[in-house]
PDB file of N, CA and C in Angstrom:
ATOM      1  N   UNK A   1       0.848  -1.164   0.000  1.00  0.00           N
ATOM      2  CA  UNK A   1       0.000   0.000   0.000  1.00  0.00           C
ATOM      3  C   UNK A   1       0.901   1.236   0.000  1.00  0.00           C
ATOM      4  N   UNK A   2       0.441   2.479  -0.735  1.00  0.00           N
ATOM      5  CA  UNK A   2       0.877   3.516  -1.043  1.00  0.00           C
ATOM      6  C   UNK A   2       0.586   4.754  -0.140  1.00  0.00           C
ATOM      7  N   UNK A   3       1.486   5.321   0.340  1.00  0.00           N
ATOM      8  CA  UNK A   3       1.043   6.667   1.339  1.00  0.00           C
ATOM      9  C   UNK A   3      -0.245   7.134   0.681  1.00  0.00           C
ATOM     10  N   UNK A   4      -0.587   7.504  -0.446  1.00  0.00           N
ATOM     11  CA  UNK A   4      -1.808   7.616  -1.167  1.00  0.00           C
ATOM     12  C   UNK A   4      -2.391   7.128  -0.994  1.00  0.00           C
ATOM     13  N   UNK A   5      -2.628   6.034  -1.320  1.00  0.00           N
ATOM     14  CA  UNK A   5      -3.375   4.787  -1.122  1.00  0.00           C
ATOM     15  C   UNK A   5      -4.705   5.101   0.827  1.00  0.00           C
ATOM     16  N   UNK A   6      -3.318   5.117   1.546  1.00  0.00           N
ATOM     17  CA  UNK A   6      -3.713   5.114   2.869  1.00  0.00           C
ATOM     18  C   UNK A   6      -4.533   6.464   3.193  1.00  0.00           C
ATOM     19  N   UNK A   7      -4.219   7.613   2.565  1.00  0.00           N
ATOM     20  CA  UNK A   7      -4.642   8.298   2.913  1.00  0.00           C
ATOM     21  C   UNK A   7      -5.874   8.864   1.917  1.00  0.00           C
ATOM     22  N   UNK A   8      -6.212   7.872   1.341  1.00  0.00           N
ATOM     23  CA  UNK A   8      -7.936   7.941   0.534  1.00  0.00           C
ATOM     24  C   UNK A   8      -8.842   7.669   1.614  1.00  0.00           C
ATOM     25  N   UNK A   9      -8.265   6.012   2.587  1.00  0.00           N
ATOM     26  CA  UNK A   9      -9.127   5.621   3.212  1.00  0.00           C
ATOM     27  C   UNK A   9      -8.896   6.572   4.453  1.00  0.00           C
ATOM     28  N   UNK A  10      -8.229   7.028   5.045  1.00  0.00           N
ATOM     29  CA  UNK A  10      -7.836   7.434   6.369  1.00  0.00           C
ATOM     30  C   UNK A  10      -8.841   8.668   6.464  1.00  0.00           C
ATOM     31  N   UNK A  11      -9.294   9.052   7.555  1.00  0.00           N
ATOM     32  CA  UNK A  11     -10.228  10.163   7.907  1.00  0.00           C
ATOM     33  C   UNK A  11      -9.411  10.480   8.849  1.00  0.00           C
ATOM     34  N   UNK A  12      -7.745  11.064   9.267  1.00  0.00           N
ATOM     35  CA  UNK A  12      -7.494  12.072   9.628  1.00  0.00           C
ATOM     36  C   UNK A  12      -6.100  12.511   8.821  1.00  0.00           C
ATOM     37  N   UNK A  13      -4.980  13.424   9.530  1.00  0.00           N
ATOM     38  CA  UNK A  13      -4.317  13.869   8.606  1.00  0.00           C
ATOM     39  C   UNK A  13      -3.146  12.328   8.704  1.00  0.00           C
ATOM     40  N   UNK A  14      -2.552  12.711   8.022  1.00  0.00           N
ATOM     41  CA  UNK A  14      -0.873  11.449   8.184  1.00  0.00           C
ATOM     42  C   UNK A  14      -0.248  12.688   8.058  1.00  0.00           C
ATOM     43  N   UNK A  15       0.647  11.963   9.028  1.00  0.00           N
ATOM     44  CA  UNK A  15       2.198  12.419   9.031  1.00  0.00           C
ATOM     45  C   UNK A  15       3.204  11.663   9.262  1.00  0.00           C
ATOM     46  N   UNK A  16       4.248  11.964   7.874  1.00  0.00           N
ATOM     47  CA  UNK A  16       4.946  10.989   7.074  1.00  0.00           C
ATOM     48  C   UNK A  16       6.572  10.924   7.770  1.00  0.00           C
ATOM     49  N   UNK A  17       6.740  10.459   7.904  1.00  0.00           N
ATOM     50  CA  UNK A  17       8.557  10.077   8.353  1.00  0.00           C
ATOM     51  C   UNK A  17       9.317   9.202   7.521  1.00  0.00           C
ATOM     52  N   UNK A  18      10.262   9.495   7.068  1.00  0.00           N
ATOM     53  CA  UNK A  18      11.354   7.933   6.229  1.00  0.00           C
ATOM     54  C   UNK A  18      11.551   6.915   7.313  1.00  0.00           C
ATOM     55  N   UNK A  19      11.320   5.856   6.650  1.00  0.00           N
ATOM     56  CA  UNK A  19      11.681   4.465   7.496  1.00  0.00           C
ATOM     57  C   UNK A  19      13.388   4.385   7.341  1.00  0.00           C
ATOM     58  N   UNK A  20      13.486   5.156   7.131  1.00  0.00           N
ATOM     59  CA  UNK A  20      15.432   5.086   7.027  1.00  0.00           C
ATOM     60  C   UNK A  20      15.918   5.701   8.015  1.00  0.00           C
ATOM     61  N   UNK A  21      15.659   6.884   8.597  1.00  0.00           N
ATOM     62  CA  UNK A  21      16.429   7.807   9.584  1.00  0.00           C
ATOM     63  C   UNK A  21      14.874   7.873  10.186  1.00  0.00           C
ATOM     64  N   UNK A  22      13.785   8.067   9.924  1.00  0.00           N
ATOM     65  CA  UNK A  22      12.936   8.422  10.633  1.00  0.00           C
ATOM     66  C   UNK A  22      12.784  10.233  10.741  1.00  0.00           C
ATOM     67  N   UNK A  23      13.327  10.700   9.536  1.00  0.00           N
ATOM     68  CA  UNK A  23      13.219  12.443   9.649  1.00  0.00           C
ATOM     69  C   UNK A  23      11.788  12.881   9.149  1.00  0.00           C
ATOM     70  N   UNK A  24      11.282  13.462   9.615  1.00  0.00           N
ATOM     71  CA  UNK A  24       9.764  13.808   9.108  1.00  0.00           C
ATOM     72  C   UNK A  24       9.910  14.091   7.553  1.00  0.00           C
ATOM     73  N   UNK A  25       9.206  13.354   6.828  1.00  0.00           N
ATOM     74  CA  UNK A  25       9.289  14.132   5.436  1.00  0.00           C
ATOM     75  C   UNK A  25       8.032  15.233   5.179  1.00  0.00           C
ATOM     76  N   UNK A  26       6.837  15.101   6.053  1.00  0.00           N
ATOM     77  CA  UNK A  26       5.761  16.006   5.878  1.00  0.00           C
ATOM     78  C   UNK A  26       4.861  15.978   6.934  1.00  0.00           C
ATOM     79  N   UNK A  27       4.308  17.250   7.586  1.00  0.00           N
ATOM     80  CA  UNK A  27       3.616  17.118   8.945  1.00  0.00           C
ATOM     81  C   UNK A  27       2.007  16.953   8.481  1.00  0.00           C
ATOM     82  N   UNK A  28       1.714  17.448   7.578  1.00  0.00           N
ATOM     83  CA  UNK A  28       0.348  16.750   7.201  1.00  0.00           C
ATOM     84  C   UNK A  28       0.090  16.910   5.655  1.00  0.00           C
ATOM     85  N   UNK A  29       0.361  15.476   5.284  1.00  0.00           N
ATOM     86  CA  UNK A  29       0.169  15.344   3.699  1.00  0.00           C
ATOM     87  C   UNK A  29      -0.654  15.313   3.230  1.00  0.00           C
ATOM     88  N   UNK A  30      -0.478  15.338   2.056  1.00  0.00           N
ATOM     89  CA  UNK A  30      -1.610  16.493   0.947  1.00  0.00           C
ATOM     90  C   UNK A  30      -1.074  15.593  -0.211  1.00  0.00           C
ATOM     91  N   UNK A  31      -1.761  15.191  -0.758  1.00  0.00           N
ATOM     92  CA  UNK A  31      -1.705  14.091  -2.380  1.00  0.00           C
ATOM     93  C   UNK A  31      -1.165  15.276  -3.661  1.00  0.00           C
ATOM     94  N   UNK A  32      -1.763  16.703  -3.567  1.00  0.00           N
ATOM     95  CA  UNK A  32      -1.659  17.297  -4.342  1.00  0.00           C
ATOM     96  C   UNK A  32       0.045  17.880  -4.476  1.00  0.00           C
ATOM     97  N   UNK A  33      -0.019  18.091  -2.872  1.00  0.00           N
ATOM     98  CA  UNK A  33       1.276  19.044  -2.872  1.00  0.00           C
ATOM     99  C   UNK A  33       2.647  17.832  -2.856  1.00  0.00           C
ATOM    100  N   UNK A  34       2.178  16.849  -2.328  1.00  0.00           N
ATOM    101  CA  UNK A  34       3.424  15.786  -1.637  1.00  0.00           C
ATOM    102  C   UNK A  34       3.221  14.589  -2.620  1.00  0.00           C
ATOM    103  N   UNK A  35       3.352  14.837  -3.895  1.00  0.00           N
ATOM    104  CA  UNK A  35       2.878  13.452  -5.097  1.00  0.00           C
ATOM    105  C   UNK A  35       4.341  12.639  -4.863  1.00  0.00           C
ATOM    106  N   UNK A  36       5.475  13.091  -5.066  1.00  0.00           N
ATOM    107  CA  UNK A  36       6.429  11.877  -4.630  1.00  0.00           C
ATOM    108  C   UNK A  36       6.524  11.508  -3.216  1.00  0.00           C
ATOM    109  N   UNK A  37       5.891  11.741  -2.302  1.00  0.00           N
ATOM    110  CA  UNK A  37       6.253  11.162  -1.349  1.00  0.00           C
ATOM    111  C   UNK A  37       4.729  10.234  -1.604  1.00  0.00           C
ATOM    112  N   UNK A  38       3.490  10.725  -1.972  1.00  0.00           N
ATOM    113  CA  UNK A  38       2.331   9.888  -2.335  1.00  0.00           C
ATOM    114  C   UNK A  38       2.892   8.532  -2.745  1.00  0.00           C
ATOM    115  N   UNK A  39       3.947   8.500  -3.705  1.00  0.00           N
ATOM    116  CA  UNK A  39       4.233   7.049  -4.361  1.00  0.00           C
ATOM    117  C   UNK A  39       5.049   6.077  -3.591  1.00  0.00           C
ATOM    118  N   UNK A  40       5.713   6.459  -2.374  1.00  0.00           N
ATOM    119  CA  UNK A  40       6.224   5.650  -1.463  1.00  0.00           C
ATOM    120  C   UNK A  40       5.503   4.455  -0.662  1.00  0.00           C
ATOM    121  N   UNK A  41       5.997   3.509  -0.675  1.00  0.00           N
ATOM    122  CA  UNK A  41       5.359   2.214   0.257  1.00  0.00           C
ATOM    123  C   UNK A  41       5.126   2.501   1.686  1.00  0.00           C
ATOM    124  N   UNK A  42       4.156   2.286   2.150  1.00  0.00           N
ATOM    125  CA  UNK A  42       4.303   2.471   3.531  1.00  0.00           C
ATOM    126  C   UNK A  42       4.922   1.341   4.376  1.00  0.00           C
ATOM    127  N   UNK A  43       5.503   1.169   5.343  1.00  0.00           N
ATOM    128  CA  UNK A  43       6.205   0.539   5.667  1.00  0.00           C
ATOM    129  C   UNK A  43       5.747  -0.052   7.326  1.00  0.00           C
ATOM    130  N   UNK A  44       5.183   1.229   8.450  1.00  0.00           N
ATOM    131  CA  UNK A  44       4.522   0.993   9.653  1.00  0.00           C
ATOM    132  C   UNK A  44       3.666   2.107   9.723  1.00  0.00           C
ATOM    133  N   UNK A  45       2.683   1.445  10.634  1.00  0.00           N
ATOM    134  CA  UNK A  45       1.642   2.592  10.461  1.00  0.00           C
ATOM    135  C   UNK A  45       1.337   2.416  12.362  1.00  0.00           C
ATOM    136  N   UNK A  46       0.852   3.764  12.590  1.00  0.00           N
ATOM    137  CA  UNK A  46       0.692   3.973  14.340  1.00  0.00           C
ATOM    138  C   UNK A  46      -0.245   5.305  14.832  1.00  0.00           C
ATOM    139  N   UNK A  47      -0.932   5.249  15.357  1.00  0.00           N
ATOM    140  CA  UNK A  47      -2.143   6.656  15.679  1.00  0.00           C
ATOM    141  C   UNK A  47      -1.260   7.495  17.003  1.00  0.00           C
ATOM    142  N   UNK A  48      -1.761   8.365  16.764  1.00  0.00           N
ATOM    143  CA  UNK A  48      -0.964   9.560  17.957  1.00  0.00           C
ATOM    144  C   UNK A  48      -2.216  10.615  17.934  1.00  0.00           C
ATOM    145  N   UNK A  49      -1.981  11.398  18.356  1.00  0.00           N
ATOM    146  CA  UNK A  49      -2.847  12.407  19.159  1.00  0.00           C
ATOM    147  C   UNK A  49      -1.778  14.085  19.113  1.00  0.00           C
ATOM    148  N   UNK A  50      -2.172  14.488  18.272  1.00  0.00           N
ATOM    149  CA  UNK A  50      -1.840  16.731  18.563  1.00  0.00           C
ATOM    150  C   UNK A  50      -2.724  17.483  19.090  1.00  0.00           C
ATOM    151  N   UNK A  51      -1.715  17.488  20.487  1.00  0.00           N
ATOM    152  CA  UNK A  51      -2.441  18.647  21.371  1.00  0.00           C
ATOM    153  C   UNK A  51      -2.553  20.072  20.871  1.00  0.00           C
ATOM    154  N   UNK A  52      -3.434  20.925  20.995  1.00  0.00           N
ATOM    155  CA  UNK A  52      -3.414  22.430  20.665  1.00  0.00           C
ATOM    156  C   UNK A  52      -3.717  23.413  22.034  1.00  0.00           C
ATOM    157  N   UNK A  53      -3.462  24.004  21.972  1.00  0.00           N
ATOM    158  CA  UNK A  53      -4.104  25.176  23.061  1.00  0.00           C
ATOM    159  C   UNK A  53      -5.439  25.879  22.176  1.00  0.00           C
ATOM    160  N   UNK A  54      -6.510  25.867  22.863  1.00  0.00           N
ATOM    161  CA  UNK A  54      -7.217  26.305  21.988  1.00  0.00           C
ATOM    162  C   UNK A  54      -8.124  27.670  22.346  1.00  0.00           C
ATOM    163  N   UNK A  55      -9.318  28.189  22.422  1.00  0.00           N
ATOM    164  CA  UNK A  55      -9.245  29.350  23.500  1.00  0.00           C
ATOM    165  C   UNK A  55     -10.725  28.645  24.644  1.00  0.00           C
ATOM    166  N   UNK A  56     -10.964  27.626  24.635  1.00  0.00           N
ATOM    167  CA  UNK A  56     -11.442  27.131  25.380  1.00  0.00           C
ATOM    168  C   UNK A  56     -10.848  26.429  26.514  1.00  0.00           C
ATOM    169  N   UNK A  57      -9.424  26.069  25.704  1.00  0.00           N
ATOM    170  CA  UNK A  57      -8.694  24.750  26.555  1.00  0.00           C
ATOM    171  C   UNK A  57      -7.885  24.205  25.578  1.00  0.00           C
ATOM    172  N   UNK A  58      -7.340  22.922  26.313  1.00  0.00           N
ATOM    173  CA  UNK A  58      -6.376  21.912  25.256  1.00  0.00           C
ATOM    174  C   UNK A  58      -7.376  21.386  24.411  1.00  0.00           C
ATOM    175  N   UNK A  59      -7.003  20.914  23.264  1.00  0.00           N
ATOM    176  CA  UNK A  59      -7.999  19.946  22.429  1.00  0.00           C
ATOM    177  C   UNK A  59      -7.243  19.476  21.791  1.00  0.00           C
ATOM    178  N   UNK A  60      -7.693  17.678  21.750  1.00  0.00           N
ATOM    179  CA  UNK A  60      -6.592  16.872  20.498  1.00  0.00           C
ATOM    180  C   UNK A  60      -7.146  16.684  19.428  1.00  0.00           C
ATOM    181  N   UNK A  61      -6.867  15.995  18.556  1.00  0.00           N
ATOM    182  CA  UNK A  61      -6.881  15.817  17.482  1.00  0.00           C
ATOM    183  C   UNK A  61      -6.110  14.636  16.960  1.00  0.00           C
ATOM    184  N   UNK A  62      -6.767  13.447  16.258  1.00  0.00           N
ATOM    185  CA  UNK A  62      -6.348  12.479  15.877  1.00  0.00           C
ATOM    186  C   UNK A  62      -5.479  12.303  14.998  1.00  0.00           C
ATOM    187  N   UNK A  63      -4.256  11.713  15.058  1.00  0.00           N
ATOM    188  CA  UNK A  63      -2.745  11.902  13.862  1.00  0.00           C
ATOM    189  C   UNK A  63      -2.406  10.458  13.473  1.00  0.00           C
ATOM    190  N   UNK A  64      -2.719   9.921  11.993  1.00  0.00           N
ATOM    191  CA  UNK A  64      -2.167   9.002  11.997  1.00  0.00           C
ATOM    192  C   UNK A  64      -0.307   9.268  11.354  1.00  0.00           C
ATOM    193  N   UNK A  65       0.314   8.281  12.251  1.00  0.00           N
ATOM    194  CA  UNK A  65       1.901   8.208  11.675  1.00  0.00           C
ATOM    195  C   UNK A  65       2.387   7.526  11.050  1.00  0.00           C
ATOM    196  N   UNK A  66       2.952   7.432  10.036  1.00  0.00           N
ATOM    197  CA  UNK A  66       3.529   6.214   8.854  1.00  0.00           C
ATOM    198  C   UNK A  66       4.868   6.422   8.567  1.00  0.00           C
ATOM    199  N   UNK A  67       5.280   5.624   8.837  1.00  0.00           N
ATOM    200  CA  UNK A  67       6.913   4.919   8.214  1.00  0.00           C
ATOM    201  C   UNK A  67       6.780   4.661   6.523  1.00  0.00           C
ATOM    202  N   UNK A  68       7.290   5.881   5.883  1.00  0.00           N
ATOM    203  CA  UNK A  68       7.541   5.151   4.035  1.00  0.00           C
ATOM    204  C   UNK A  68       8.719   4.623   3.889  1.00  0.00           C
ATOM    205  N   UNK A  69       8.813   4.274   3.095  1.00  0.00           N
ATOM    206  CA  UNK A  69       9.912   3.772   2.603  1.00  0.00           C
ATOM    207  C   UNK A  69      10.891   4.820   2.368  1.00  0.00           C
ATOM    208  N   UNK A  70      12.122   4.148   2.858  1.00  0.00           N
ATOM    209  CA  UNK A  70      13.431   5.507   2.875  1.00  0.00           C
ATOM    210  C   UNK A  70      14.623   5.118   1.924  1.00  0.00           C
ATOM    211  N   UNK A  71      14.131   4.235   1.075  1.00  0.00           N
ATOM    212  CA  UNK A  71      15.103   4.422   0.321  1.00  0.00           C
ATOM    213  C   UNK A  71      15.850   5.873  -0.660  1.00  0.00           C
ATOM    214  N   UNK A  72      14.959   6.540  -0.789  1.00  0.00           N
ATOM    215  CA  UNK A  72      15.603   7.571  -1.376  1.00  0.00           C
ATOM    216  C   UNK A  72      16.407   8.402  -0.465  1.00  0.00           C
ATOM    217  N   UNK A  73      16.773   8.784   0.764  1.00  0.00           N
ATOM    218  CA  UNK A  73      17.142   9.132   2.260  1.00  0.00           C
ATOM    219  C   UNK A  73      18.473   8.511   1.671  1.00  0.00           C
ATOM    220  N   UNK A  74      18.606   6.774   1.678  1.00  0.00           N
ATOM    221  CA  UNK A  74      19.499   5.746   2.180  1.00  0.00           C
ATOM    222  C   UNK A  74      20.619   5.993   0.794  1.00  0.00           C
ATOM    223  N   UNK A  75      19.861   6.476  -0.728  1.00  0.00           N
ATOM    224  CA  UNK A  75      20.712   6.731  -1.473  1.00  0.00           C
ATOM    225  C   UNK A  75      21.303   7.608  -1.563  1.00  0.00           C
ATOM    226  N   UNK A  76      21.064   8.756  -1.017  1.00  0.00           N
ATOM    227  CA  UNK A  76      21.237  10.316  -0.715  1.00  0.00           C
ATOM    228  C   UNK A  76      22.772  10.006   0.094  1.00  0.00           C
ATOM    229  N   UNK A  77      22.467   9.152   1.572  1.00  0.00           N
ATOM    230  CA  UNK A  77      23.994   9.241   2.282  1.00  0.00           C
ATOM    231  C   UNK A  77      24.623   7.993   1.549  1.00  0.00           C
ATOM    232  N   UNK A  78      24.429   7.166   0.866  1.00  0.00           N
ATOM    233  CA  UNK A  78      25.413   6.113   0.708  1.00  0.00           C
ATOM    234  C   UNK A  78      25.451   5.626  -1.244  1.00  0.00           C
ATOM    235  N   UNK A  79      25.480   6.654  -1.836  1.00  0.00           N
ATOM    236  CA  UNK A  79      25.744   6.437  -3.056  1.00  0.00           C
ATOM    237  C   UNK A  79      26.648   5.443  -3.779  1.00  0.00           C
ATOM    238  N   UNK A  80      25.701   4.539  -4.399  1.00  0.00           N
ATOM    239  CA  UNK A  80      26.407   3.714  -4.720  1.00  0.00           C
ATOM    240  C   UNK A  80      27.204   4.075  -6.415  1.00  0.00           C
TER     241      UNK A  80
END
């Protein structure tokens, strides 16, 4: 399955990290704006929670987190 893919079915935002280093590649993806990272495999998937201050109070908000695939990361430091 494709970060795309996941996030047709998903009803909240994803936020994407490389399964290589684990560096955020995007805090809430967007198919339109983030199309190569869209084509990456997902690799692990895990729910989290973003707190806000809001002017009532704290309020969360549901975050799913996904591990893509990091190969492009892994070719970047170790060129073969």
């Amino acid at each position: 399955m494709t970060v795309a893919d996941l996030a047709k079915v998903a009803h909240t935002s994803l936020k994407v990290m490389s399964a290589y280093n684990g560096k955020v590649l995007c805090h809430r993806f967007d198919s339109n704006t983030h199309k190569e990272i869209g084509e990456r495999e997902v690799k692990s998937v895990w729910a989290d929670l973003r707190v806000l201050d809001g002017v009532f109070g704290k309020q969360c908000t549901p975050l799913l987190c996904v591990y893509a695939d990091g190969a492009p990361e892994a070719f970047k430091d170790h060129p073969f």
